[in-house]
PDB file of N, CA and C in Angstrom:
ATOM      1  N   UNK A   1      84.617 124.039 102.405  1.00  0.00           N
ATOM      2  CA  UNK A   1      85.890 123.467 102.772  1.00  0.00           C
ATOM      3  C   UNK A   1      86.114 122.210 101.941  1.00  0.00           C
ATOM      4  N   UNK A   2      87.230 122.001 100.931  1.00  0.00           N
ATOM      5  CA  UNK A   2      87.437 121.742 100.342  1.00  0.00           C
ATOM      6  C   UNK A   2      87.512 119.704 100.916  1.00  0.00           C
ATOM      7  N   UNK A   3      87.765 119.381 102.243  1.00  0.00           N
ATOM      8  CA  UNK A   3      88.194 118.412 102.952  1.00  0.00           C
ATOM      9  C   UNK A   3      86.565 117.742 102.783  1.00  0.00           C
ATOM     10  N   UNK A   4      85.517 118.603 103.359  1.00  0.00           N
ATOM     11  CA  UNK A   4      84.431 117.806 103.487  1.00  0.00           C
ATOM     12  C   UNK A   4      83.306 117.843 102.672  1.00  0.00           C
ATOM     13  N   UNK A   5      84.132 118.423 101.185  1.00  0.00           N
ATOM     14  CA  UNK A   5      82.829 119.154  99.692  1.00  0.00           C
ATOM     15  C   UNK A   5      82.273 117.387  99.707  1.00  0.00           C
ATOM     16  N   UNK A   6      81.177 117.292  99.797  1.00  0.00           N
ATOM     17  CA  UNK A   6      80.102 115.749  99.441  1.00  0.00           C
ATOM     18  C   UNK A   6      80.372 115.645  97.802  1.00  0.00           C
ATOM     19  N   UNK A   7      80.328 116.819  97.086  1.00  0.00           N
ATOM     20  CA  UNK A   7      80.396 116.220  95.829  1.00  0.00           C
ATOM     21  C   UNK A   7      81.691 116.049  95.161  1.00  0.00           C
ATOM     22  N   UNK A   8      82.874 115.916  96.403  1.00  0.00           N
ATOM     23  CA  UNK A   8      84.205 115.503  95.557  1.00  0.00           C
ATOM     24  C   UNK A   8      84.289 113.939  96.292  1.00  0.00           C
ATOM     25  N   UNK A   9      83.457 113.953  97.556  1.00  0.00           N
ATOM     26  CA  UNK A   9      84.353 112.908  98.392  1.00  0.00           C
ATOM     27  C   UNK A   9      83.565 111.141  97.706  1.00  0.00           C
ATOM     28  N   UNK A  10      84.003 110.153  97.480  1.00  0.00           N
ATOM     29  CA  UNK A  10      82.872 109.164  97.509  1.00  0.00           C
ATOM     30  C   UNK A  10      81.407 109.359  98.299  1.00  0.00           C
ATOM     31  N   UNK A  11      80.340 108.954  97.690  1.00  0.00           N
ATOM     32  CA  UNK A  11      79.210 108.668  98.670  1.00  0.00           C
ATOM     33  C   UNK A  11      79.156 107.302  99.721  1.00  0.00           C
ATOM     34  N   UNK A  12      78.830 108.327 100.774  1.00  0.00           N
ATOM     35  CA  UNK A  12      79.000 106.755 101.880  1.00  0.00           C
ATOM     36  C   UNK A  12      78.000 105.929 102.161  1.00  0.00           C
ATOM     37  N   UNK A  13      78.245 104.900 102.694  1.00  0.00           N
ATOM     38  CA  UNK A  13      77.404 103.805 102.608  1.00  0.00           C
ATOM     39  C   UNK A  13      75.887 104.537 103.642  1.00  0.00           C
ATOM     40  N   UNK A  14      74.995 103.507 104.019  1.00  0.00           N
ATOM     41  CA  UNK A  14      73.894 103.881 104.642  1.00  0.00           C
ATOM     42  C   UNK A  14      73.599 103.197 106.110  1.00  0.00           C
ATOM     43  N   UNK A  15      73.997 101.751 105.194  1.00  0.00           N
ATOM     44  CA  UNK A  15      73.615 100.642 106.082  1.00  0.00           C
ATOM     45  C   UNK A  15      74.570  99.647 106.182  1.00  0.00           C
ATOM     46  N   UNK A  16      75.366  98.977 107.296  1.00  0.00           N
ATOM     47  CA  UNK A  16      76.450  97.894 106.775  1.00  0.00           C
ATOM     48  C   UNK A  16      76.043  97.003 105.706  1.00  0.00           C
ATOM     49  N   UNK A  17      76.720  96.096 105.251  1.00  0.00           N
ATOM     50  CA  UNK A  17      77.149  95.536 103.825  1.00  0.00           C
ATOM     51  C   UNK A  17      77.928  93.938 104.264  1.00  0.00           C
ATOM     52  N   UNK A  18      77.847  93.268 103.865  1.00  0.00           N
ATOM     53  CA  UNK A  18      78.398  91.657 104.170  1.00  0.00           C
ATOM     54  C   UNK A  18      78.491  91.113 102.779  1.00  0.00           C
ATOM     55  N   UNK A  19      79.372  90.283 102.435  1.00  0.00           N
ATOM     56  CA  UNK A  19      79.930  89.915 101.387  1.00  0.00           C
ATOM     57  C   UNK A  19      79.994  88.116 101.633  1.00  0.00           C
ATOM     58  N   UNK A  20      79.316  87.636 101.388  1.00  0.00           N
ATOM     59  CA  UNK A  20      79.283  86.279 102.350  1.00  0.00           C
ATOM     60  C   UNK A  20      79.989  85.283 101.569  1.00  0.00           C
ATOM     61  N   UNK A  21      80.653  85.525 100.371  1.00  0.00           N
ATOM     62  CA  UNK A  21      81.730  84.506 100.054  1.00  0.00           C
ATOM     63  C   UNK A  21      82.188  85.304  98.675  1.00  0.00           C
ATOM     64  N   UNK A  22      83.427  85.163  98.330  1.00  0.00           N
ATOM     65  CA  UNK A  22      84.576  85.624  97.653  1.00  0.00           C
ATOM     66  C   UNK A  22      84.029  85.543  96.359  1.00  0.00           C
ATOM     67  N   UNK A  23      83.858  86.981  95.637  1.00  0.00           N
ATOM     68  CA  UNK A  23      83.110  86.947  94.714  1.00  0.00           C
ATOM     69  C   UNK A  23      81.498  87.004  94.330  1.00  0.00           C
ATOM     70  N   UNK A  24      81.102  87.246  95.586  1.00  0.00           N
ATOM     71  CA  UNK A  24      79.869  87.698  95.849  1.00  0.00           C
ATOM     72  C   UNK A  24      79.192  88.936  95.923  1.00  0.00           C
ATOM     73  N   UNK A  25      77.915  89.443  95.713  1.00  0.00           N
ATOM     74  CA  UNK A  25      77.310  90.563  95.975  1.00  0.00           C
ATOM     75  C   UNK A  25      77.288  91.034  97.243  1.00  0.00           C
ATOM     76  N   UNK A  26      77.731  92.147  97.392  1.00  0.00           N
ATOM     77  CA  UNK A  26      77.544  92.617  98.883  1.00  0.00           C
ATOM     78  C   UNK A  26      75.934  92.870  99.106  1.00  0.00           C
ATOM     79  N   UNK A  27      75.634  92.637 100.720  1.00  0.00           N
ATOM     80  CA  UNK A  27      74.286  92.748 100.547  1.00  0.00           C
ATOM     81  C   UNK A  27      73.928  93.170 101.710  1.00  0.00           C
ATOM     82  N   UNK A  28      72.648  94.638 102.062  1.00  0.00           N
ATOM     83  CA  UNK A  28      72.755  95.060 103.148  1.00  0.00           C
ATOM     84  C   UNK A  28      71.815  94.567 104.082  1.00  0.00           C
ATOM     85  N   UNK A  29      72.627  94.808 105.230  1.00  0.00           N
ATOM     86  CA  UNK A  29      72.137  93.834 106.919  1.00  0.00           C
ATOM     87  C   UNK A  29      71.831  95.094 107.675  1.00  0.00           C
ATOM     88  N   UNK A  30      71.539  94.341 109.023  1.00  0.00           N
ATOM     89  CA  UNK A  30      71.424  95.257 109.944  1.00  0.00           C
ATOM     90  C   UNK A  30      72.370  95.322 110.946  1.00  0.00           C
ATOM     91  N   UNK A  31      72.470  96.175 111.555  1.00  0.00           N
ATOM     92  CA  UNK A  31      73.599  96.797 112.459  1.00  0.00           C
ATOM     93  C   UNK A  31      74.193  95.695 113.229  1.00  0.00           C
ATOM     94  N   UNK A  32      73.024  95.060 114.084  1.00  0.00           N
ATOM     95  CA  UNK A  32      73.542  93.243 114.529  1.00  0.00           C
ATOM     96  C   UNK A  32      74.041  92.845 114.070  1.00  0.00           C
ATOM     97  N   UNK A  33      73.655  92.092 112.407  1.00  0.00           N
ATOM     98  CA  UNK A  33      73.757  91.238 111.738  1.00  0.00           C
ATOM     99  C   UNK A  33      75.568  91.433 111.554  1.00  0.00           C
ATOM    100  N   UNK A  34      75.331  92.343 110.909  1.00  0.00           N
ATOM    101  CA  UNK A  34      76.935  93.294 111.139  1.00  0.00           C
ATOM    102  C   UNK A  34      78.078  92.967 112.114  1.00  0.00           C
ATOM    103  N   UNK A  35      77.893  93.256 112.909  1.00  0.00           N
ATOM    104  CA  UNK A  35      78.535  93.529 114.381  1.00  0.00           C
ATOM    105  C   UNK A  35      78.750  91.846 114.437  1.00  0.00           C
ATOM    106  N   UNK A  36      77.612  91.067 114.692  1.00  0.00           N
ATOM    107  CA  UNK A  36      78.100  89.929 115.026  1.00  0.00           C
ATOM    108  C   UNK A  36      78.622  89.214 113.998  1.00  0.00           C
ATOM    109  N   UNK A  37      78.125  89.318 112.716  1.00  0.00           N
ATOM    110  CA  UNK A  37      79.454  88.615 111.586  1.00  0.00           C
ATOM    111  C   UNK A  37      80.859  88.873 111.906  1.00  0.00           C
ATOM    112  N   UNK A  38      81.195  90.271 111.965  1.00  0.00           N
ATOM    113  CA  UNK A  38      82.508  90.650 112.470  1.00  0.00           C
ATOM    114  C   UNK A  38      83.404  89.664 113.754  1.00  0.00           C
ATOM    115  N   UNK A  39      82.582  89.856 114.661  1.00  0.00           N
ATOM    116  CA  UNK A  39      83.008  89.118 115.945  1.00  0.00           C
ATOM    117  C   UNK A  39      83.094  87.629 115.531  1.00  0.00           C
ATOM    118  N   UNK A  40      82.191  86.774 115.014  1.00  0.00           N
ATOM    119  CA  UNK A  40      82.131  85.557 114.414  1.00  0.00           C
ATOM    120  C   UNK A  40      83.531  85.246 114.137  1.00  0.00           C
ATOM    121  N   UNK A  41      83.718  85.835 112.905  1.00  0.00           N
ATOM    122  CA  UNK A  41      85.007  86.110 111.619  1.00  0.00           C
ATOM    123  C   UNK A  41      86.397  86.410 112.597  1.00  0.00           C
ATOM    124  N   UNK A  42      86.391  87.204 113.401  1.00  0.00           N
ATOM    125  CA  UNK A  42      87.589  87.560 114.019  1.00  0.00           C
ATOM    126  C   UNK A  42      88.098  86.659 115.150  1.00  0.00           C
ATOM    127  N   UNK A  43      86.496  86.036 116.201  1.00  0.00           N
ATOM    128  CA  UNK A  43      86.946  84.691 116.683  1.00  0.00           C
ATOM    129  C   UNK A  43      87.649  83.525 115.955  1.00  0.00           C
ATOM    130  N   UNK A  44      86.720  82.996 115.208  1.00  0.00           N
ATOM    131  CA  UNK A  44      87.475  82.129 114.202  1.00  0.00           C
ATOM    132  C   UNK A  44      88.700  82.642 114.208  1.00  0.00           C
ATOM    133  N   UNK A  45      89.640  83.779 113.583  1.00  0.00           N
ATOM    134  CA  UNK A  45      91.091  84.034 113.365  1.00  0.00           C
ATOM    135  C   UNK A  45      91.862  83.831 114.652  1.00  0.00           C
ATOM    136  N   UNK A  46      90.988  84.164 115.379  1.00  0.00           N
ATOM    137  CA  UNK A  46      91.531  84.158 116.607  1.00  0.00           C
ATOM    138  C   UNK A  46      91.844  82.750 117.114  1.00  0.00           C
ATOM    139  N   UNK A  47      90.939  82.022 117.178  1.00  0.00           N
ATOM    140  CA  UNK A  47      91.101  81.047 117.745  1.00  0.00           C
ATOM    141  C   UNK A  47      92.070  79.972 116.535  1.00  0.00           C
ATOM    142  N   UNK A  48      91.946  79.986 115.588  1.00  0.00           N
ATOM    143  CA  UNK A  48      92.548  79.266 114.360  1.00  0.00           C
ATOM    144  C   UNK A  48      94.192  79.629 114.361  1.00  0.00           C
ATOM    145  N   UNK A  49      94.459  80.859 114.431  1.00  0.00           N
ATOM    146  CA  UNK A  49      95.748  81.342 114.329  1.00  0.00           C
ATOM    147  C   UNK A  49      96.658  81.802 115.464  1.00  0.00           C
ATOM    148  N   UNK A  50      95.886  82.463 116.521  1.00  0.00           N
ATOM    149  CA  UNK A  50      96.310  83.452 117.386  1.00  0.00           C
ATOM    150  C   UNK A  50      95.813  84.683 117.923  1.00  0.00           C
ATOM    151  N   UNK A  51      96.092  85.339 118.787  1.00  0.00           N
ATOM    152  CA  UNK A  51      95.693  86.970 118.900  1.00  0.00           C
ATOM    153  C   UNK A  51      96.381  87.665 118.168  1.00  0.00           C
ATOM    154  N   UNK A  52      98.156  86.923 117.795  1.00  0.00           N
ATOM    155  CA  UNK A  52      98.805  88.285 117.025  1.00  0.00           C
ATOM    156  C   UNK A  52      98.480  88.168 114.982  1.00  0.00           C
ATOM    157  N   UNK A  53      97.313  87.365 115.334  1.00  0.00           N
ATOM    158  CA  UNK A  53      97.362  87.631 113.561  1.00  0.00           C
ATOM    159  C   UNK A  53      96.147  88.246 113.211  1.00  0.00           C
ATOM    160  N   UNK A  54      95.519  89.451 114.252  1.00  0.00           N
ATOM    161  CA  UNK A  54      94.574  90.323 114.006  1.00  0.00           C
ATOM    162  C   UNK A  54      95.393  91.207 114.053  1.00  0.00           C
ATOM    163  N   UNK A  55      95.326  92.706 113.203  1.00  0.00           N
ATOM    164  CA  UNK A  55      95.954  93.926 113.367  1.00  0.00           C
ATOM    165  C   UNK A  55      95.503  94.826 113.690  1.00  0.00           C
ATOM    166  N   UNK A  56      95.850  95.747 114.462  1.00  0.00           N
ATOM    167  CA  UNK A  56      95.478  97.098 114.456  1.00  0.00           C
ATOM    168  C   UNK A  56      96.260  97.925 113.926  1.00  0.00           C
ATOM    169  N   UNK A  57      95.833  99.348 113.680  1.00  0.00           N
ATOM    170  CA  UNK A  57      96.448 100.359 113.421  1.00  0.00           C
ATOM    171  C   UNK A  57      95.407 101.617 114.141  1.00  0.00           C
ATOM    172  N   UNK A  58      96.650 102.675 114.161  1.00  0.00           N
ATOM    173  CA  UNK A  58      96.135 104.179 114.216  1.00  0.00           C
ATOM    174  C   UNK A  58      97.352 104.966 113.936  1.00  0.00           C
ATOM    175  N   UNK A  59      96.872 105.939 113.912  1.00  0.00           N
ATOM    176  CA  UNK A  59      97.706 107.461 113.146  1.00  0.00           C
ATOM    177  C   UNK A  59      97.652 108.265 114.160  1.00  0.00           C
ATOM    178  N   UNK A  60      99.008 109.435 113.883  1.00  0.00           N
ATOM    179  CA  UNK A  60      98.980 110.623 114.510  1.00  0.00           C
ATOM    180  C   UNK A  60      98.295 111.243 113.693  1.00  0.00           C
ATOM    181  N   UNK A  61      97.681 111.342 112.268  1.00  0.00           N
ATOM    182  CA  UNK A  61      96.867 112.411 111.813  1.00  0.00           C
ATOM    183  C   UNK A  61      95.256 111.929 111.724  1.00  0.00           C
ATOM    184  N   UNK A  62      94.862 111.006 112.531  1.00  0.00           N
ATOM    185  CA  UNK A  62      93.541 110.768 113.050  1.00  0.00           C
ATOM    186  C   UNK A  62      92.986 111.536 113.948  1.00  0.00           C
ATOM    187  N   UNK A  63      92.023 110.750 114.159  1.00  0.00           N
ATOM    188  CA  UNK A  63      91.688 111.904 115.637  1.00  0.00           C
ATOM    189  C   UNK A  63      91.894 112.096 116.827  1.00  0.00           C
ATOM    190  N   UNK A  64      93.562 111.696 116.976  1.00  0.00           N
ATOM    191  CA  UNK A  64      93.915 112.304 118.743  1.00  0.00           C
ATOM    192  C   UNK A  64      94.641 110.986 119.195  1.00  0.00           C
ATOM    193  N   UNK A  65      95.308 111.125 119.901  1.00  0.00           N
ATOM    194  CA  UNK A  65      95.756 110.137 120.770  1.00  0.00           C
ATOM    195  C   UNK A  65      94.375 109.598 121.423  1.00  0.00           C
ATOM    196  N   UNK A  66      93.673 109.741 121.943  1.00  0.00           N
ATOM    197  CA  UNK A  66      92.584 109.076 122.510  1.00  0.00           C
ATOM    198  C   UNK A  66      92.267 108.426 122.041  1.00  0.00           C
ATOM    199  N   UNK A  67      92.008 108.244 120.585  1.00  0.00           N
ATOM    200  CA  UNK A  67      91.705 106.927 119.867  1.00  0.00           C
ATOM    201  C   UNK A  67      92.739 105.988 119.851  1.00  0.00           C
ATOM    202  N   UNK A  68      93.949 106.241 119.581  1.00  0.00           N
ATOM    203  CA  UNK A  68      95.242 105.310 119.407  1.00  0.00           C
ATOM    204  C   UNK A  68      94.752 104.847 120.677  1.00  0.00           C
ATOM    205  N   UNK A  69      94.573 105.480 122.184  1.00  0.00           N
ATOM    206  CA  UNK A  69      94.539 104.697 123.081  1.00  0.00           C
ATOM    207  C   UNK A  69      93.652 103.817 123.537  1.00  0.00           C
ATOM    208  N   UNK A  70      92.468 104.067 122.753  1.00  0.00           N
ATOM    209  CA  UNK A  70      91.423 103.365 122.947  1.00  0.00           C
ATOM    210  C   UNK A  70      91.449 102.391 122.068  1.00  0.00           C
ATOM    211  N   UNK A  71      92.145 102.046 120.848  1.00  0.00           N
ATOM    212  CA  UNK A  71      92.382 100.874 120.124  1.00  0.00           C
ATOM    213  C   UNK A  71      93.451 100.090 120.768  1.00  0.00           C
ATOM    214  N   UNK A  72      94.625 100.971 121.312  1.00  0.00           N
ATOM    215  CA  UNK A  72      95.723  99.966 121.539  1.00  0.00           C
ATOM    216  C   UNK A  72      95.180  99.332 123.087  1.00  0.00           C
ATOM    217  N   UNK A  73      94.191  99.476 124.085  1.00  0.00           N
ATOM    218  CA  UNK A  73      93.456  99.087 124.965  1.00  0.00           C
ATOM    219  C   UNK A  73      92.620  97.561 124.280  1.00  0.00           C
ATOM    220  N   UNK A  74      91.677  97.934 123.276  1.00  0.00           N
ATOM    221  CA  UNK A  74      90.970  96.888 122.785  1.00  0.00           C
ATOM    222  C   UNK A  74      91.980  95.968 122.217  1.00  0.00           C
ATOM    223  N   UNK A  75      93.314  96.181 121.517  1.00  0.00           N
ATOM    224  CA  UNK A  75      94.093  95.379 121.166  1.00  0.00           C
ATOM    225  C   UNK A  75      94.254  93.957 122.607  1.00  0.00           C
ATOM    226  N   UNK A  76      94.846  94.923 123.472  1.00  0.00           N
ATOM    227  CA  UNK A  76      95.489  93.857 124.530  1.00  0.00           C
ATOM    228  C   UNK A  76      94.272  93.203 124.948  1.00  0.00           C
ATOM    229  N   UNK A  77      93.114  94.091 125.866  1.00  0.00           N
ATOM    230  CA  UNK A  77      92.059  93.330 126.273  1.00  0.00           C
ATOM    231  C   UNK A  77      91.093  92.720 125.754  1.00  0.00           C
ATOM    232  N   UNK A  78      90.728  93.499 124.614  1.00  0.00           N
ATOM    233  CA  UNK A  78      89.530  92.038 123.975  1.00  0.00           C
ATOM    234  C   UNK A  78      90.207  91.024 122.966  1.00  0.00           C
ATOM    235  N   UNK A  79      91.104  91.383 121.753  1.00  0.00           N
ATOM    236  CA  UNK A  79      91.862  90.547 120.808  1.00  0.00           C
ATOM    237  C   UNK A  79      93.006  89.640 121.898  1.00  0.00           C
ATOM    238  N   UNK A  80      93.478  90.225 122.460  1.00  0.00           N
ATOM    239  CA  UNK A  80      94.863  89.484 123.592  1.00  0.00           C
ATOM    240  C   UNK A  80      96.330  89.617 122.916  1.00  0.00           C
ATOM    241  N   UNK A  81      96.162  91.013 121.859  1.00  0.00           N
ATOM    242  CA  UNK A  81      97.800  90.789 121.367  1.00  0.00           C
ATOM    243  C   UNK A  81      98.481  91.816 121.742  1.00  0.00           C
ATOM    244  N   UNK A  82      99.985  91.652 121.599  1.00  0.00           N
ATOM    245  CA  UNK A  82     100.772  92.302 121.955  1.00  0.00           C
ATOM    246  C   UNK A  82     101.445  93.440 121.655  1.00  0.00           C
TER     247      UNK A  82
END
């Protein structure tokens, strides 16, 4: 199936990846390390700017309304936007 041939699609990563300043080598972490940089980074925006200057998105050609609903859920309750 032409959608999921490995040798047309990019190769995917293994392990997350962090980029720790603009112009830097990405360099791989662990799943924590990961996770909580993210949260770090998105507090900061959060708290610096607002809730509405994080974005979300989802698609109808993703996987299902269940996800749209499960992002537009994390939108309001953990980020706080509208």
């Amino acid at each position: 199936d032409f959608i999921n041939d490995t040798q047309i699609l990019t190769p995917r990563l293994k392990t997350p990846m962090i980029r720790r300043q603009r112009g830097g080598k990405l360099e791989s972490v662990s799943w924590d390390e990961a996770l909580n940089y993210v949260a770090e980074r998105l507090s900061a925006i959060k708290a610096k700017y607002g809730p509405d200057a994080i974005q979300t998105t989802g698609s109808s050609r993703g996987t299902g309304n269940e996800t749209n609903y499960v992002m537009q859920k994390f939108a309001r309750a953990v980020i706080g936007t509208q």
